[in-house]
C-alpha atoms as a PDB file:
ATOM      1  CA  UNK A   1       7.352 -13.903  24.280  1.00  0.00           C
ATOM      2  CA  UNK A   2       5.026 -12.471  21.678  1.00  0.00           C
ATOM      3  CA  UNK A   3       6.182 -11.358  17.989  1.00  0.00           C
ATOM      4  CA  UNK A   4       6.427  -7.951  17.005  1.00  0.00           C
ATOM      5  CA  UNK A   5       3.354  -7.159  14.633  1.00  0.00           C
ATOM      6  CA  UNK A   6       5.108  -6.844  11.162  1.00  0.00           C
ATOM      7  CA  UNK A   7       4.818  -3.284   9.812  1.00  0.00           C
ATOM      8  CA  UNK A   8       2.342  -3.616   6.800  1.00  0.00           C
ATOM      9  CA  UNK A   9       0.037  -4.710   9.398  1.00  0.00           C
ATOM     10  CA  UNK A  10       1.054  -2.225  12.099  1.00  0.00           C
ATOM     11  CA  UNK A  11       0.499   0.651   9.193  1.00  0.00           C
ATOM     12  CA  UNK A  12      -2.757  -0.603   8.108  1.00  0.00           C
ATOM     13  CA  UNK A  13      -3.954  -0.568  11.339  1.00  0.00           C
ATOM     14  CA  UNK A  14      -3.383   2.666  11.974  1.00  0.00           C
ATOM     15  CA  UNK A  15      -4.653   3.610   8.753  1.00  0.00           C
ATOM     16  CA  UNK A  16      -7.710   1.724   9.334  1.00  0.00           C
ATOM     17  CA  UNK A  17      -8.297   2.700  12.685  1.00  0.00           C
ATOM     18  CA  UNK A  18      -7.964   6.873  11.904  1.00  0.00           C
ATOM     19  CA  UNK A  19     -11.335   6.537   9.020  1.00  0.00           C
ATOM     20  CA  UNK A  20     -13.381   3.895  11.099  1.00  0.00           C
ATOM     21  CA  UNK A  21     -11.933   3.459  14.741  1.00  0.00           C
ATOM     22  CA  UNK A  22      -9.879   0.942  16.846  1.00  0.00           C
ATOM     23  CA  UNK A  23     -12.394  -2.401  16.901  1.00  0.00           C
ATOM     24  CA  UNK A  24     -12.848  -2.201  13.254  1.00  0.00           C
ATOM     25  CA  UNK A  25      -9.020  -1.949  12.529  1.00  0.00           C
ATOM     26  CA  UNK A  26      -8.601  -4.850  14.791  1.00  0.00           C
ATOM     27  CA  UNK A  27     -10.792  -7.201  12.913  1.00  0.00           C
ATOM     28  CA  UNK A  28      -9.604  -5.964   9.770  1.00  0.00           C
ATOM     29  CA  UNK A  29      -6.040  -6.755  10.516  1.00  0.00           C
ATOM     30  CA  UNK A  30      -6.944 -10.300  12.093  1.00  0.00           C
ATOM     31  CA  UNK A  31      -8.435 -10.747   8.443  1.00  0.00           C
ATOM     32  CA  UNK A  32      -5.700  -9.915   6.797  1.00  0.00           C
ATOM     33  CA  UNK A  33      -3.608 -12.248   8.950  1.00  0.00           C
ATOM     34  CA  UNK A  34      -6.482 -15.459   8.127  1.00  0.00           C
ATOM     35  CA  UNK A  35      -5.717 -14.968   4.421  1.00  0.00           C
ATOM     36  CA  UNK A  36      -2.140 -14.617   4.795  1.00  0.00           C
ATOM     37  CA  UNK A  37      -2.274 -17.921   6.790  1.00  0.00           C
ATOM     38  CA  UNK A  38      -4.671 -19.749   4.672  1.00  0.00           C
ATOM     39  CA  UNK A  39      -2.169 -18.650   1.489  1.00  0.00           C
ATOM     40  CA  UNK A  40       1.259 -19.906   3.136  1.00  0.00           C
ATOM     41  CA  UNK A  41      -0.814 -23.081   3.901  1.00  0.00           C
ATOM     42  CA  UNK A  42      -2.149 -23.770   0.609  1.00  0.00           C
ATOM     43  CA  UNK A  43       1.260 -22.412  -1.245  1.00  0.00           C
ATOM     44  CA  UNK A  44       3.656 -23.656   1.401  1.00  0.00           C
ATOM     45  CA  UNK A  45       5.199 -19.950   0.966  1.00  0.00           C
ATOM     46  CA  UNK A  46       7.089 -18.329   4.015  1.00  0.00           C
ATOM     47  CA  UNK A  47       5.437 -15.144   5.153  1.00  0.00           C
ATOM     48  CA  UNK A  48       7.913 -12.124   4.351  1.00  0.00           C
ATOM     49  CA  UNK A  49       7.241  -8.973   5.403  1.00  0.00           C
ATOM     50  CA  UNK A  50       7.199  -6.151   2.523  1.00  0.00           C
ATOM     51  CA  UNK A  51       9.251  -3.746   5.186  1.00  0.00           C
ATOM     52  CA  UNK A  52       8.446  -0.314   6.269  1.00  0.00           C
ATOM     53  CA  UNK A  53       8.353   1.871   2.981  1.00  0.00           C
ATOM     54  CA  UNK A  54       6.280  -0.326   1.230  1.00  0.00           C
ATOM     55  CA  UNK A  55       3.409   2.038   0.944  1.00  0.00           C
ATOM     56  CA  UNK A  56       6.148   4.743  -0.117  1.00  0.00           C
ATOM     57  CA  UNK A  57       7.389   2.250  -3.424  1.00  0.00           C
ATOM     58  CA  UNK A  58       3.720   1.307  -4.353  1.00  0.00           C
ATOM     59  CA  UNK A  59       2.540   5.057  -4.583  1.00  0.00           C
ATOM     60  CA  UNK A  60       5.407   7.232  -4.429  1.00  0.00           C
ATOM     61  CA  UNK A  61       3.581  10.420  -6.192  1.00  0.00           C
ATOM     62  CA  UNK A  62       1.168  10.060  -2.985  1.00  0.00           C
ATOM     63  CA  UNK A  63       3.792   9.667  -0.866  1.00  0.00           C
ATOM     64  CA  UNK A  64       5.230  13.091  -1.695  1.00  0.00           C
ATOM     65  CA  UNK A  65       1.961  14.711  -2.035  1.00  0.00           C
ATOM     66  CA  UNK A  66       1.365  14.199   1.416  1.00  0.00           C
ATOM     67  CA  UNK A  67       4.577  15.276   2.648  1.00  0.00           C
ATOM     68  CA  UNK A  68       4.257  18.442   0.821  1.00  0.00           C
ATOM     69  CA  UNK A  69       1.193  18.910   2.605  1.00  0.00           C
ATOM     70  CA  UNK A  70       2.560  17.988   6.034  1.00  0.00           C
ATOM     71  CA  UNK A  71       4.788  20.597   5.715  1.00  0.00           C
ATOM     72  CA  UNK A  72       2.731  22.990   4.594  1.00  0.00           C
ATOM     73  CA  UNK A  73       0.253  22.152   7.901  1.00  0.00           C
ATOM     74  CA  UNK A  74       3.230  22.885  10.198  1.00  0.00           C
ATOM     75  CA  UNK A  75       3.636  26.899   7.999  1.00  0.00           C
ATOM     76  CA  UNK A  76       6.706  25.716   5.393  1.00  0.00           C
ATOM     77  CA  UNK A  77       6.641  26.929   2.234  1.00  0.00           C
ATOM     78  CA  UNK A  78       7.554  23.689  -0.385  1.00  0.00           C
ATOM     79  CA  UNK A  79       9.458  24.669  -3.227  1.00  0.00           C
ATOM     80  CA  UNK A  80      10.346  21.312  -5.057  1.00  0.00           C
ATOM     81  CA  UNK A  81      13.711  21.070  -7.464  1.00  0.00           C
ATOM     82  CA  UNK A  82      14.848  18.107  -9.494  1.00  0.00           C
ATOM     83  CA  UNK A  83      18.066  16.233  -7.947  1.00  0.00           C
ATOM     84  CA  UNK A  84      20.009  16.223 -10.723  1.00  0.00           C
END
């Protein structure tokens, strides 16, 4: 039975693979997975998995740029209001 890819990887992937296609995604990912490797040998570290809105909590102003624009694509107009 094989592990489910983790999602960092699964999201770089696809990020990869949209700007320069599928092969170079794939050996970009398997390079990411060597280092990751070659650090929990060296550090004797456990590999733990960021989780699926990293990318959201490391640039959250891009984040909600791009949803803005998403919606915008699909003909809503954004209108954006503090919570509080």
């Amino acid at each position: 039975m094989r592990p489910e890819p983790t999602h960092l990887l699964r999201r770089r992937y696809r990020r990869i693979a949209l700007r320069r296609g599928p092969q170079k995604a794939n050996v970009a990912i398997q390079h990411s997975m060597l280092i990751a490797i070659w650090h929990m040998g060296t550090n004797g570290t456990i590999y733990e998995d960021p989780g699926a809105d990293y990318f959201t909590t490391l640039h959250p102003e891009r984040a909600k740029q791009r949803a803005i624009h998403q919606l915008e694509a699909m003909g809503y107009n954004v209108t954006l209001n503090d919570a509080s």
